[in-house]
PDB file of N, CA and C in Angstrom:
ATOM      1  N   UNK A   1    -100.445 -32.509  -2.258  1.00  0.00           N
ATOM      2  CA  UNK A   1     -99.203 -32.785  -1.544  1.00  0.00           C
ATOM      3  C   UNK A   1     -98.087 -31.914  -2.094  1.00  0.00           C
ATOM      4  N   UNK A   2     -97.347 -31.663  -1.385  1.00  0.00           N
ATOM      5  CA  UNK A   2     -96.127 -30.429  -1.608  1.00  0.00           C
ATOM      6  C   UNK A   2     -94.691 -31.637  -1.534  1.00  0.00           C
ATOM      7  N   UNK A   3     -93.840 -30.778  -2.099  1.00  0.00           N
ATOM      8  CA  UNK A   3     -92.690 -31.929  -2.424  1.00  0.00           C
ATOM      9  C   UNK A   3     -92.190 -32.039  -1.314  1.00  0.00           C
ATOM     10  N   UNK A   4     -92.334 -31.746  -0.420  1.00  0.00           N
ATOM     11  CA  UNK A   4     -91.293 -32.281   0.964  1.00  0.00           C
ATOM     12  C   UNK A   4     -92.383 -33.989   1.391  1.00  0.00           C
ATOM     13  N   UNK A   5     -93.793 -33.526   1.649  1.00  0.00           N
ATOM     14  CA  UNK A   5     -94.745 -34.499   1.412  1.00  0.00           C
ATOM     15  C   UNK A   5     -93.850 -35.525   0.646  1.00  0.00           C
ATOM     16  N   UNK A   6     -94.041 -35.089  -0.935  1.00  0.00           N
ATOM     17  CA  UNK A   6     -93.737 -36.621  -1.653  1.00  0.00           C
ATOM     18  C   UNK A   6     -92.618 -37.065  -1.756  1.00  0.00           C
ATOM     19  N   UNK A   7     -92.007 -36.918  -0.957  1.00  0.00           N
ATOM     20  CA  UNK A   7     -90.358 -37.217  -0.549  1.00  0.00           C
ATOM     21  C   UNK A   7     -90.769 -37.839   0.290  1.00  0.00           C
ATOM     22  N   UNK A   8     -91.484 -37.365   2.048  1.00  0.00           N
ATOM     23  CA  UNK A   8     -91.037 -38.799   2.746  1.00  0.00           C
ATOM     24  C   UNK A   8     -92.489 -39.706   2.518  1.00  0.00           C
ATOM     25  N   UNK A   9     -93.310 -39.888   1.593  1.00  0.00           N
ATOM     26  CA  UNK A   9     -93.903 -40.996   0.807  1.00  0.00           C
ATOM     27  C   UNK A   9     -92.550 -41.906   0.104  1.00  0.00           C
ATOM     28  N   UNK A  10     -91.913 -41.027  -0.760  1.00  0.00           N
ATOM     29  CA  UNK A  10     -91.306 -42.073  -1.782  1.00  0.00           C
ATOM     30  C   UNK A  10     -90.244 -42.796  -0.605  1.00  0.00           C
ATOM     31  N   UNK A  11     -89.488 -42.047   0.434  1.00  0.00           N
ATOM     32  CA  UNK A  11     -88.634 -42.604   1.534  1.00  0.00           C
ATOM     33  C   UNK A  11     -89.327 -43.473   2.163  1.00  0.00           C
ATOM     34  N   UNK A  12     -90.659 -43.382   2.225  1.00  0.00           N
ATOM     35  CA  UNK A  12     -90.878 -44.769   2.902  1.00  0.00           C
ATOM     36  C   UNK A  12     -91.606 -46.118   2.355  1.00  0.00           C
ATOM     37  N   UNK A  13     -91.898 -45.490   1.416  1.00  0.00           N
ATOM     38  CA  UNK A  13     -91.965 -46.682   0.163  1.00  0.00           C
ATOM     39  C   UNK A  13     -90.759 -47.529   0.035  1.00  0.00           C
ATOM     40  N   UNK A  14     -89.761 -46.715  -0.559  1.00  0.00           N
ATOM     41  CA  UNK A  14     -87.863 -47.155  -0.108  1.00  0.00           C
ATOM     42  C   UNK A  14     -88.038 -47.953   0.296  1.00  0.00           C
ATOM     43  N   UNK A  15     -87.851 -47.706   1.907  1.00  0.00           N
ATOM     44  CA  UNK A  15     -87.778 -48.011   3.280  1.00  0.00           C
ATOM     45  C   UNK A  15     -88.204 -49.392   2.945  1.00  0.00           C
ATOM     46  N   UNK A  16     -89.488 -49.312   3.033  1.00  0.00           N
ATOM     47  CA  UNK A  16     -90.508 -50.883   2.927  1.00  0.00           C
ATOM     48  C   UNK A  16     -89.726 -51.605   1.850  1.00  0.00           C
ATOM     49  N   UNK A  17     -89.733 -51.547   0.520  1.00  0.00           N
ATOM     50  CA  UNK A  17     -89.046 -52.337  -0.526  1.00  0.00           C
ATOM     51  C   UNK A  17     -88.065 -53.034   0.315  1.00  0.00           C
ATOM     52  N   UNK A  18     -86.980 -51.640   0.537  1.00  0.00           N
ATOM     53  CA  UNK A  18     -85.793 -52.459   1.043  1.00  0.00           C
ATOM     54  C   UNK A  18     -85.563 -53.357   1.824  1.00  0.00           C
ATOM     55  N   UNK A  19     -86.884 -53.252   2.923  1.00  0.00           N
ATOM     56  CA  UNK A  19     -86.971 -54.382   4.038  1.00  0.00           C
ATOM     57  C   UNK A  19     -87.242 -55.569   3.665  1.00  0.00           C
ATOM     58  N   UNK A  20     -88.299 -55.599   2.668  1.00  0.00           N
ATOM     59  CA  UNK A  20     -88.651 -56.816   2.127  1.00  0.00           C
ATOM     60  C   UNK A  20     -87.342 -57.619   1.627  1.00  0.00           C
ATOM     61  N   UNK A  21     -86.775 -56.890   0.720  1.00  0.00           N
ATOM     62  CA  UNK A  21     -85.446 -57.475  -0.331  1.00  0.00           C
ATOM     63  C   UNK A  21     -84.809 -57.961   0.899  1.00  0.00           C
ATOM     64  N   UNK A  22     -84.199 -56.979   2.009  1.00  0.00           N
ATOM     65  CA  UNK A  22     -83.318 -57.186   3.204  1.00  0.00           C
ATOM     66  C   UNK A  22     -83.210 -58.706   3.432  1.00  0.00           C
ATOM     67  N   UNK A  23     -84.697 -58.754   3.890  1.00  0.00           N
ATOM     68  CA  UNK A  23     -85.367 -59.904   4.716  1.00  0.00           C
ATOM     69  C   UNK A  23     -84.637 -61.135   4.004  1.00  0.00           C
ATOM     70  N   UNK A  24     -85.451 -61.297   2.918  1.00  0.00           N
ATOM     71  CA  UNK A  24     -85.387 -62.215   1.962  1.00  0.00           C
ATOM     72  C   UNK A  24     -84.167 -62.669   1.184  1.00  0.00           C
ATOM     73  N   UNK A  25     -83.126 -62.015   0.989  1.00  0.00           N
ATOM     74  CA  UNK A  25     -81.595 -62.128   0.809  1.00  0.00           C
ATOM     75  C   UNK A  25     -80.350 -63.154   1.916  1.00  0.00           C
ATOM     76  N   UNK A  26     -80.276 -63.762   1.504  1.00  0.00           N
ATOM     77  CA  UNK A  26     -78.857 -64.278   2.711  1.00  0.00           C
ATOM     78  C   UNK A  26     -77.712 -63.421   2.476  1.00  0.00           C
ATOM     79  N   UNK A  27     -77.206 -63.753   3.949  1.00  0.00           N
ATOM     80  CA  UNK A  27     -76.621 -62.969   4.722  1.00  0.00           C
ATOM     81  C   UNK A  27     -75.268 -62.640   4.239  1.00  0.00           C
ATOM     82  N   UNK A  28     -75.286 -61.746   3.046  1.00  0.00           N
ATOM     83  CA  UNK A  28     -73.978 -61.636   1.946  1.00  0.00           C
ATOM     84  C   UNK A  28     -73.797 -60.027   2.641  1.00  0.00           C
ATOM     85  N   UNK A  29     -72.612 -59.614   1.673  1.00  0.00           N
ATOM     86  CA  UNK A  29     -72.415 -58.457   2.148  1.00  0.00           C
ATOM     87  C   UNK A  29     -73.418 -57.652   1.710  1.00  0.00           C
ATOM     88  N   UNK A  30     -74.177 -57.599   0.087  1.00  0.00           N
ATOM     89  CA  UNK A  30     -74.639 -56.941  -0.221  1.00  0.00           C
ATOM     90  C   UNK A  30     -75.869 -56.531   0.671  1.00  0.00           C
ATOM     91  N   UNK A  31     -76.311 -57.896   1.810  1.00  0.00           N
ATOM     92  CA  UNK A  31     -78.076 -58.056   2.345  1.00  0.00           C
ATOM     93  C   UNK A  31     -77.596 -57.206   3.157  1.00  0.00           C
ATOM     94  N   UNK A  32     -76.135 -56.598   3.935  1.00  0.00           N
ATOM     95  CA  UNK A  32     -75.790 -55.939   5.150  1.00  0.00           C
ATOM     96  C   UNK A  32     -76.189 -54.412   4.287  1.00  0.00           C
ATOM     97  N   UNK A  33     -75.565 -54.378   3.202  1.00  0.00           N
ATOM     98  CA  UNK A  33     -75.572 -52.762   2.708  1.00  0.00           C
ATOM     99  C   UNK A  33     -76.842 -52.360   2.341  1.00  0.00           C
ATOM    100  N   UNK A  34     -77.849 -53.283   1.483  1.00  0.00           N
ATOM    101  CA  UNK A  34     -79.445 -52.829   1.720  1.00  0.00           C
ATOM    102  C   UNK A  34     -79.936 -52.721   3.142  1.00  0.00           C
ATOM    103  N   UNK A  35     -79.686 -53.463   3.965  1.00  0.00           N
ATOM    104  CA  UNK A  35     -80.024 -53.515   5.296  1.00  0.00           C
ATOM    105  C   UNK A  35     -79.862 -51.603   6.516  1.00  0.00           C
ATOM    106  N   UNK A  36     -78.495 -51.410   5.902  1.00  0.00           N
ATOM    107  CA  UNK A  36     -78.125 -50.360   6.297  1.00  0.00           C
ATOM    108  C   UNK A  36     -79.231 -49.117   5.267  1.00  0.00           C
ATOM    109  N   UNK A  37     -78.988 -48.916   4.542  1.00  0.00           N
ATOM    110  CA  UNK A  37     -79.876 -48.007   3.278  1.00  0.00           C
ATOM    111  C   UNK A  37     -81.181 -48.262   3.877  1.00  0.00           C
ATOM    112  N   UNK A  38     -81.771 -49.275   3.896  1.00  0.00           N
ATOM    113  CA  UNK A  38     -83.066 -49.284   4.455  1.00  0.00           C
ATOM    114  C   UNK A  38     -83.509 -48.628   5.606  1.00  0.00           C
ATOM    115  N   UNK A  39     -82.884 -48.903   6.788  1.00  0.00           N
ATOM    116  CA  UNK A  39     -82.780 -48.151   8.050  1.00  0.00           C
ATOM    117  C   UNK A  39     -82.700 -46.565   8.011  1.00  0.00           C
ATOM    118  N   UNK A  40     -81.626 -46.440   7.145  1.00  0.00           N
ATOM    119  CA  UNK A  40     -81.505 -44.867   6.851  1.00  0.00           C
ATOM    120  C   UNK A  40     -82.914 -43.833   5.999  1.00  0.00           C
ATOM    121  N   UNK A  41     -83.326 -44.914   4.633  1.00  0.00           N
ATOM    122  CA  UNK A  41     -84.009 -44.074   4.517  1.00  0.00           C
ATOM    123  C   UNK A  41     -85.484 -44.327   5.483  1.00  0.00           C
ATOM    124  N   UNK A  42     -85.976 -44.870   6.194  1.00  0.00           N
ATOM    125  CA  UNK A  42     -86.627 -45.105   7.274  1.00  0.00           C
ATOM    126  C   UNK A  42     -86.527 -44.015   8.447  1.00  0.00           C
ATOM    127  N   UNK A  43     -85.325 -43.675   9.229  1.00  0.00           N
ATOM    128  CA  UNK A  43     -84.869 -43.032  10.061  1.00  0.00           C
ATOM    129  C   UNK A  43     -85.090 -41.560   9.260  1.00  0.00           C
ATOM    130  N   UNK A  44     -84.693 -41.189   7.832  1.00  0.00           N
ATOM    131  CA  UNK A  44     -84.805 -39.823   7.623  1.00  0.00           C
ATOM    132  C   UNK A  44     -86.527 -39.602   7.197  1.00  0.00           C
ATOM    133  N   UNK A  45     -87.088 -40.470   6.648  1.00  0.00           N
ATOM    134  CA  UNK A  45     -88.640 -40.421   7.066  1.00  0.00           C
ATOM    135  C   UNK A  45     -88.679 -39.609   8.096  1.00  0.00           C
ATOM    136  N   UNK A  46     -88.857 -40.468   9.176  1.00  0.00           N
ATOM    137  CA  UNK A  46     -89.306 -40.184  10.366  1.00  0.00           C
ATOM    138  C   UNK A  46     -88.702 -38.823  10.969  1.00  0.00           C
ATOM    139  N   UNK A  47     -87.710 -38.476  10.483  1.00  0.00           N
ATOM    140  CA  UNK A  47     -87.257 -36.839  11.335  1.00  0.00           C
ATOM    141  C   UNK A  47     -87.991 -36.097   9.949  1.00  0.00           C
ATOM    142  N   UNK A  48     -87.790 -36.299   8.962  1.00  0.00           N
ATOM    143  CA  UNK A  48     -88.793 -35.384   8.331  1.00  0.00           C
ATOM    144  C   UNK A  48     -90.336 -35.175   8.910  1.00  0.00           C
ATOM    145  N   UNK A  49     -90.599 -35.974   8.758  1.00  0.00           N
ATOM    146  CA  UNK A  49     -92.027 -35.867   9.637  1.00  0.00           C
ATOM    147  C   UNK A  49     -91.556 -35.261  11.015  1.00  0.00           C
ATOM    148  N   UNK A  50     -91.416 -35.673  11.392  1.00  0.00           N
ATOM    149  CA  UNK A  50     -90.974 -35.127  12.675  1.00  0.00           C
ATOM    150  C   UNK A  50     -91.000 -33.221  13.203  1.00  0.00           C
ATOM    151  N   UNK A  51     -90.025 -32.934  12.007  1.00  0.00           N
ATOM    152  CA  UNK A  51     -89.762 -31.811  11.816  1.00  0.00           C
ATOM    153  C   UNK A  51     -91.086 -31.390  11.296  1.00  0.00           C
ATOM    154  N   UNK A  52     -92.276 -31.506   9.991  1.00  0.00           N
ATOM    155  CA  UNK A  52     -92.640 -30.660   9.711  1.00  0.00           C
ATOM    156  C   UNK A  52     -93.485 -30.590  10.829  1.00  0.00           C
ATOM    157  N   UNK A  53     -94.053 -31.768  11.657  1.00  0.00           N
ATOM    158  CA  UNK A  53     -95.665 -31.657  12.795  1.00  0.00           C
ATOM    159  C   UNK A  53     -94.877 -30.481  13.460  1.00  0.00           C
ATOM    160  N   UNK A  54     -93.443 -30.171  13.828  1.00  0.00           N
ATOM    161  CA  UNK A  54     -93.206 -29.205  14.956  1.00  0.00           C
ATOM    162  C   UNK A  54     -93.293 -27.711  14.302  1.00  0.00           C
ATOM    163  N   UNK A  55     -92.603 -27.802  13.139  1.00  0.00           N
ATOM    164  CA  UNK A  55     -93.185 -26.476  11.987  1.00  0.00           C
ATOM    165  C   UNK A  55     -94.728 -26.515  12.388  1.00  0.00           C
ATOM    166  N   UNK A  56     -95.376 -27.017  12.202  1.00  0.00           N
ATOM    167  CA  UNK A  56     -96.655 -26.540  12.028  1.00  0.00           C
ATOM    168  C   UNK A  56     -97.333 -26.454  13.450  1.00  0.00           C
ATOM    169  N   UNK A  57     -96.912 -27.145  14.628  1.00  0.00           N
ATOM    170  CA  UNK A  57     -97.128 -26.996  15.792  1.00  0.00           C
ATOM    171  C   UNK A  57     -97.329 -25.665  16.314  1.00  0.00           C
ATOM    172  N   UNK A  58     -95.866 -25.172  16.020  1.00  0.00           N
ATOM    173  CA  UNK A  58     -95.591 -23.063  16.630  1.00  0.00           C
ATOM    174  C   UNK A  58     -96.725 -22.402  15.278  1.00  0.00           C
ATOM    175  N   UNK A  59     -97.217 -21.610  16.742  1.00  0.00           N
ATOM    176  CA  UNK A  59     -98.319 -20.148  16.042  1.00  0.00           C
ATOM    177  C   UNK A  59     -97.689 -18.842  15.206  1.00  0.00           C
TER     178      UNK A  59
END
């Protein structure tokens, strides 16, 4: 695995943690600001990936 690879592994490892904690927290400010962080690193997962399948898509 190449470091862009183990970046969006560790982002979605993140991701998951944070959801769990999210979940499980009442509804304080802090459960809103993991809540947000979670989403984000989730969302930049996914355009990373995103991006490299289309890198590697073009010949």
């Amino acid at each position: 695995m190449n470091k862009r690879q183990k970046f969006q592994v560790a982002l979605g490892i993140l991701f998951a943690v944070l959801l769990v904690i999210w979940v499980f927290l009442p509804g304080n400010i802090y459960a809103r600001i993991l809540g947000v962080i979670s989403s984000a690193c989730g969302i930049l997962s996914m355009v990373l990936s995103y991006k490299a399948e289309e890198k590697n898509k073009k010949p």
